[in-house]
C-alpha atoms as a PDB file:
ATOM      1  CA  UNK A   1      86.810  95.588  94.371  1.00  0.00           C
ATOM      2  CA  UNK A   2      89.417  93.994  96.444  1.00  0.00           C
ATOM      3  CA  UNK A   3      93.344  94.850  96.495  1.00  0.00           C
ATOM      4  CA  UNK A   4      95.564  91.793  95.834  1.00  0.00           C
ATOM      5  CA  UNK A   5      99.326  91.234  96.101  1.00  0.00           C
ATOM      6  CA  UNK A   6     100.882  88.477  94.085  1.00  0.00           C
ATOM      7  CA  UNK A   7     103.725  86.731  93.141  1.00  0.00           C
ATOM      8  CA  UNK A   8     103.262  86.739  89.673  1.00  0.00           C
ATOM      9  CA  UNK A   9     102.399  89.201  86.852  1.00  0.00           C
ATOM     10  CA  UNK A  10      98.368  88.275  86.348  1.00  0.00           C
ATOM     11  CA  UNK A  11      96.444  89.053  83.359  1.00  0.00           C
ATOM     12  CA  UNK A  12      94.168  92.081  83.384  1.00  0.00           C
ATOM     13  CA  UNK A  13      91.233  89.862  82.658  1.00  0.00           C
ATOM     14  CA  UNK A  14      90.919  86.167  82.711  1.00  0.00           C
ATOM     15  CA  UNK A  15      88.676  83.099  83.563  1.00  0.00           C
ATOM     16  CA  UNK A  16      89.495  81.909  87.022  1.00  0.00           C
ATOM     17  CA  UNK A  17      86.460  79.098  87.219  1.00  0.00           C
ATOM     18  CA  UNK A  18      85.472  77.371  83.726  1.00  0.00           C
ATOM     19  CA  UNK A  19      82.547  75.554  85.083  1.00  0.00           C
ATOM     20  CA  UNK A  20      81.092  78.313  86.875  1.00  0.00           C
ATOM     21  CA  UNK A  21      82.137  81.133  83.906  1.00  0.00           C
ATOM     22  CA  UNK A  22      83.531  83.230  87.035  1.00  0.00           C
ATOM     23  CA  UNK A  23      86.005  85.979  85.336  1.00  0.00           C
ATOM     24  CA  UNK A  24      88.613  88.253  87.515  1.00  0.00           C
ATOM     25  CA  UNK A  25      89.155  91.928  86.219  1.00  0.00           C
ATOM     26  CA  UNK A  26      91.844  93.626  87.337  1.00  0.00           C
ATOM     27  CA  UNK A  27      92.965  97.359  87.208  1.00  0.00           C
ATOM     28  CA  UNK A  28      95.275  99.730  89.247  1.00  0.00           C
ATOM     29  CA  UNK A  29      98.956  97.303  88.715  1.00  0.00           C
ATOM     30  CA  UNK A  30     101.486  98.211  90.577  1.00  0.00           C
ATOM     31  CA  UNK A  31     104.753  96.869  90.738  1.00  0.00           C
ATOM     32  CA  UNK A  32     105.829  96.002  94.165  1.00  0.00           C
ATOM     33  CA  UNK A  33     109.526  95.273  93.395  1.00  0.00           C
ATOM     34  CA  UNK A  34     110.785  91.894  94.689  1.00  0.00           C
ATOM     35  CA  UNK A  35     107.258  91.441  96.318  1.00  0.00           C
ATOM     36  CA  UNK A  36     105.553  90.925  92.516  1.00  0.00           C
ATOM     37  CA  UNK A  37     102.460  93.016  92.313  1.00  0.00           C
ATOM     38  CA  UNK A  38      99.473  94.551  93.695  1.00  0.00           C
ATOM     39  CA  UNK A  39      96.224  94.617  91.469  1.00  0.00           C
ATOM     40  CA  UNK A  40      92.917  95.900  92.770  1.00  0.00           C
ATOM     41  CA  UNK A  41      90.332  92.650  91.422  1.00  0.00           C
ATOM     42  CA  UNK A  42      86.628  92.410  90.966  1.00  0.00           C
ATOM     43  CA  UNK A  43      85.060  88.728  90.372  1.00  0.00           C
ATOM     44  CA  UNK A  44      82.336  88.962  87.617  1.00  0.00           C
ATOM     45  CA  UNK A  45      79.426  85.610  86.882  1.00  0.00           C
ATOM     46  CA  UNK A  46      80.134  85.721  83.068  1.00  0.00           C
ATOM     47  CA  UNK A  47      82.737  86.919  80.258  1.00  0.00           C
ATOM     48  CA  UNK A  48      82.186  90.934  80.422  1.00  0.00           C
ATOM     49  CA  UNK A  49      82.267  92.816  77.447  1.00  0.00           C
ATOM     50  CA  UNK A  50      84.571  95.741  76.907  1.00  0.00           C
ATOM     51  CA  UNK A  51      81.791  98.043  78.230  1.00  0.00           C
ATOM     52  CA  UNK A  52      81.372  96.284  81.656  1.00  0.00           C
ATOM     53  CA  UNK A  53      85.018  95.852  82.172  1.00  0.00           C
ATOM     54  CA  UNK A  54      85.239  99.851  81.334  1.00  0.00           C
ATOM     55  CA  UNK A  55      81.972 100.150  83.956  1.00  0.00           C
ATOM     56  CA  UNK A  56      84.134  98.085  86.569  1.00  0.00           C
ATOM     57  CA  UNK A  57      87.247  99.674  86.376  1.00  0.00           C
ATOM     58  CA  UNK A  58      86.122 103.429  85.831  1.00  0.00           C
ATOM     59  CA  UNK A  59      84.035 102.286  89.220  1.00  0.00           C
ATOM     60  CA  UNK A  60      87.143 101.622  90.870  1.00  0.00           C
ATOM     61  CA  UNK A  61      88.854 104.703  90.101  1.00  0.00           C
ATOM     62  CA  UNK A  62      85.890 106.898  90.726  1.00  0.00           C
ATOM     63  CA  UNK A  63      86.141 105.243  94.669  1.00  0.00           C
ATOM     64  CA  UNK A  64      89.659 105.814  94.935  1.00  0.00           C
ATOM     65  CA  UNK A  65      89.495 109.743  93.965  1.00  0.00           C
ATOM     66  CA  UNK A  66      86.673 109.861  96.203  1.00  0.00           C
ATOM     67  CA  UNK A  67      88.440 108.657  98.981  1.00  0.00           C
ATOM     68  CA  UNK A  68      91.431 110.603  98.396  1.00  0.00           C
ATOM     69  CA  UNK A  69      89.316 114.103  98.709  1.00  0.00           C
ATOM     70  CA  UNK A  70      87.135 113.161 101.087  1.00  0.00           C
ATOM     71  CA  UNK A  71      90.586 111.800 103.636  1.00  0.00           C
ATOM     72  CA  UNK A  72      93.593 113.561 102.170  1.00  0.00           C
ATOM     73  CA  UNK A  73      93.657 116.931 102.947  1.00  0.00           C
ATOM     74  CA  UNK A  74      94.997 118.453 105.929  1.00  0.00           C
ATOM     75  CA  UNK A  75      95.240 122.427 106.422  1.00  0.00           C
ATOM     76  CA  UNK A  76      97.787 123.563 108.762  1.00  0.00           C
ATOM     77  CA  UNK A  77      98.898 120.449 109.896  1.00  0.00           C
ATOM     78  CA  UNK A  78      95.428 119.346 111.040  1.00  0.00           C
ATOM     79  CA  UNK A  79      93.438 116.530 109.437  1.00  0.00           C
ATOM     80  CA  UNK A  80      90.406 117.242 107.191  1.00  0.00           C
ATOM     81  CA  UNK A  81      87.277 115.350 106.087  1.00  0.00           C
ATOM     82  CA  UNK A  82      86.494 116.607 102.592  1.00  0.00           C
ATOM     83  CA  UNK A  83      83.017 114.713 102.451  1.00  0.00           C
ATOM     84  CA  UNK A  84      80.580 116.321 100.393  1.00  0.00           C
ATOM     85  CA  UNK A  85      78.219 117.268 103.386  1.00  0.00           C
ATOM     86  CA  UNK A  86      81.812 118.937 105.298  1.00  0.00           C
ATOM     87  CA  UNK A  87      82.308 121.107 101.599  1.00  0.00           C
ATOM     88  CA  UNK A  88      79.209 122.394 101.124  1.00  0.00           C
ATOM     89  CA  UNK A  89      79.064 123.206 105.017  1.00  0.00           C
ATOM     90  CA  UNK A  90      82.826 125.010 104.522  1.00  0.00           C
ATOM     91  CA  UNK A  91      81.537 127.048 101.182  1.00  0.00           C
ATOM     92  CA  UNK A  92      78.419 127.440 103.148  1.00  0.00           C
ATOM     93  CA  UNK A  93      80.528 129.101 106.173  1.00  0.00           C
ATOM     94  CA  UNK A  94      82.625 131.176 103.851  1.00  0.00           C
ATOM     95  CA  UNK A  95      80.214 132.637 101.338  1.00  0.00           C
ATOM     96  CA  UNK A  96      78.326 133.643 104.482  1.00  0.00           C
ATOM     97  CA  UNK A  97      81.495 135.118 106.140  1.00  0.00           C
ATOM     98  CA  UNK A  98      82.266 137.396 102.984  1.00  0.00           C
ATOM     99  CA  UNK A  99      78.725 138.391 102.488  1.00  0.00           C
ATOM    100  CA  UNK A 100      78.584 139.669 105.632  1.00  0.00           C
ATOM    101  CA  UNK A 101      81.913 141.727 106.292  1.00  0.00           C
ATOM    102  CA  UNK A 102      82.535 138.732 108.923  1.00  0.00           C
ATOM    103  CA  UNK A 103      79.683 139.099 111.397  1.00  0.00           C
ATOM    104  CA  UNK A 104      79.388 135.421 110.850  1.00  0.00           C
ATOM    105  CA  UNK A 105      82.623 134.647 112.818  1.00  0.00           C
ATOM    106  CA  UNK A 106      84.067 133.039 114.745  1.00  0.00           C
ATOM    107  CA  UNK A 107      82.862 129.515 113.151  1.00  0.00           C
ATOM    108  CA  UNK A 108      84.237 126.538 114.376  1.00  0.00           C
ATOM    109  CA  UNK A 109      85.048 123.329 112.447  1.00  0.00           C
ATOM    110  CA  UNK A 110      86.007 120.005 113.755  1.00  0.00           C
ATOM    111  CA  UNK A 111      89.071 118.392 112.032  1.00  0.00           C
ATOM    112  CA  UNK A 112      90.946 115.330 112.526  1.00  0.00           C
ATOM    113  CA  UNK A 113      89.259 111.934 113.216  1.00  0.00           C
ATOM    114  CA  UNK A 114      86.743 110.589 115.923  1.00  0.00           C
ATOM    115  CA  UNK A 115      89.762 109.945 118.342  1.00  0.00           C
ATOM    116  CA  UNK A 116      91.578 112.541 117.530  1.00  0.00           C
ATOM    117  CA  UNK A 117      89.577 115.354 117.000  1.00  0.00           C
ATOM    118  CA  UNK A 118      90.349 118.913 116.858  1.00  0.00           C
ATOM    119  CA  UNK A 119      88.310 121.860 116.989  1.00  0.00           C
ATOM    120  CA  UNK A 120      89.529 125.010 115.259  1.00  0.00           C
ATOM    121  CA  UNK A 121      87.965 128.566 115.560  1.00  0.00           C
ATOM    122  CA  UNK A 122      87.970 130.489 112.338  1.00  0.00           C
ATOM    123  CA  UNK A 123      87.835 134.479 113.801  1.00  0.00           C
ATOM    124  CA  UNK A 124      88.812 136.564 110.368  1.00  0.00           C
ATOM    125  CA  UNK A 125      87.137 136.162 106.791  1.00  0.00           C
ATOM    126  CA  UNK A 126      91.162 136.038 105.641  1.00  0.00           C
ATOM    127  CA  UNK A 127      92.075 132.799 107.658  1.00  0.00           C
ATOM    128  CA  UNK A 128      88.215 131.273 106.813  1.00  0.00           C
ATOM    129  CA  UNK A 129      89.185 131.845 103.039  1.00  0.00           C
ATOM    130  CA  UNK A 130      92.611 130.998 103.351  1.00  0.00           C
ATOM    131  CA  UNK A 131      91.403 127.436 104.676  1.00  0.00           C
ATOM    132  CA  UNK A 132      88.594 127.026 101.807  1.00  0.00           C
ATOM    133  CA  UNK A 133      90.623 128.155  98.625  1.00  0.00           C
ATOM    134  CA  UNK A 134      93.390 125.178 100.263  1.00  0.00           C
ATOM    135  CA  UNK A 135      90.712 122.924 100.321  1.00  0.00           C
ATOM    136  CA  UNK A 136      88.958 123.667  96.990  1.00  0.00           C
ATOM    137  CA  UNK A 137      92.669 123.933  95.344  1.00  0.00           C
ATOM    138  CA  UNK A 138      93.165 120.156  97.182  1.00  0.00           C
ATOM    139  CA  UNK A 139      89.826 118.779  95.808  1.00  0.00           C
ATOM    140  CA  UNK A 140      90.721 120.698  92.176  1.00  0.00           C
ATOM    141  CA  UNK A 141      94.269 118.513  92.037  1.00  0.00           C
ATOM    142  CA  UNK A 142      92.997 115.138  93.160  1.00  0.00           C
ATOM    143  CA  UNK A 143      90.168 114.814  90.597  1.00  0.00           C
ATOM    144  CA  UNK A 144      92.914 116.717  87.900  1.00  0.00           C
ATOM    145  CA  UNK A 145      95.090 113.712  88.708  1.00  0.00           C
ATOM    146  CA  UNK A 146      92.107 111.523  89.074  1.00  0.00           C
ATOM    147  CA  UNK A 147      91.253 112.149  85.034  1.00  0.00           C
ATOM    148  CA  UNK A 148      95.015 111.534  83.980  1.00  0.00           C
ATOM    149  CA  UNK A 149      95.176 108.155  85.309  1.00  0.00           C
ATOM    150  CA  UNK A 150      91.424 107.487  83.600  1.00  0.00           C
ATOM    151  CA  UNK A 151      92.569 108.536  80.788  1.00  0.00           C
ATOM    152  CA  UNK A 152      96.298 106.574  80.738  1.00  0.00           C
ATOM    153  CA  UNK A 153      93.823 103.146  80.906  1.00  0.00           C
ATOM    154  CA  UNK A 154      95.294 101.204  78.185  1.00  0.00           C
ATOM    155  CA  UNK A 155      92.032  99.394  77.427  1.00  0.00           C
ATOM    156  CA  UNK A 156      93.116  97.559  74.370  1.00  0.00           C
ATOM    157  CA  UNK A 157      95.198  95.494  76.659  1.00  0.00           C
ATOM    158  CA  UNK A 158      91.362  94.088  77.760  1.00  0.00           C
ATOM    159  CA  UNK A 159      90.574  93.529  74.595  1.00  0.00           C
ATOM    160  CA  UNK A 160      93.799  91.582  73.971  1.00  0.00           C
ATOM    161  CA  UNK A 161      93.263  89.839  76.592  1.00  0.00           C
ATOM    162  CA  UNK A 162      89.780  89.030  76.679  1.00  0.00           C
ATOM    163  CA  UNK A 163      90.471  87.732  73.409  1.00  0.00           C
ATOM    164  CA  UNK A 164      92.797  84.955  74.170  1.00  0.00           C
ATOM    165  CA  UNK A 165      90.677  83.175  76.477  1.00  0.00           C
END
């Protein structure tokens, strides 16, 4: 799916090429004041049925909460990647830390990006837990806001839509 910006307010769904039955679905409008609006748009071969354009846009939704957990966070001012390999490694790192009475420590994580990188020691189990509950708290809210706006998908306006064409 790509994000467009347009003048005009487009239909959620329509037929964009009769002879070659290509169909735009769109999701995620947002109103970008005198600017029109911003859609996020996926090109399909054929008409798509309510359970396709559900498929698509669910999709699209799914990607965006993904990417908002795995580059949103930031702990003490510093950068985080959430990925799923970087959480398991942080519960990992923590479980291990408590189990132990902290003979684990110091662990050091790299934060930030490639260019930027920063490497932070964890020395007490406090500050190491302190850093995962943030994260897991961080990771809790995003997919919490993630199911609100799944659920707030008006799909009857596809199937109003779909139908006029």
């Amino acid at each position: 799916m790509r994000k467009i910006h347009g003048g005009g307010d487009l239909p959620l769904i329509e037929c964009v090429d009769v002879r070659r039955g290509t169909w735009a679905v769109r999701c995620d409008k947002q109103d970008d004041g005198e600017n029109g609006y911003s859609y996020a748009e996926v090109f399909v071969s054929h008409k798509p049925s309510l359970s396709e354009i559900k498929e698509i846009v669910i999709g699209y939704y799914n990607e965006q909460i993904d990417r908002r957990i795995v580059e949103g966070f930031s702990w003490n001012g510093k950068s985080v990647w959430l990925s799923t390999e970087n959480q398991f490694n942080y519960k990992a790192a923590a479980d291990l830390a408590v189990q132990t009475g902290g003979q684990t420590l110091p662990v050091t994580f790299k934060f930030g990006s490639g260019e930027t990188a920063d490497y932070y020691e964890f020395t007490t189990v406090d500050e190491l837990m302190d850093f995962y509950a943030h994260a897991m708290a961080y990771v809790s809210r995003v997919l919490a806001e993630g199911w609100q706006e799944k659920d707030g998908i008006d799909w009857s306006a596809y199937q109003e839509e779909e139908g006029e064409v």
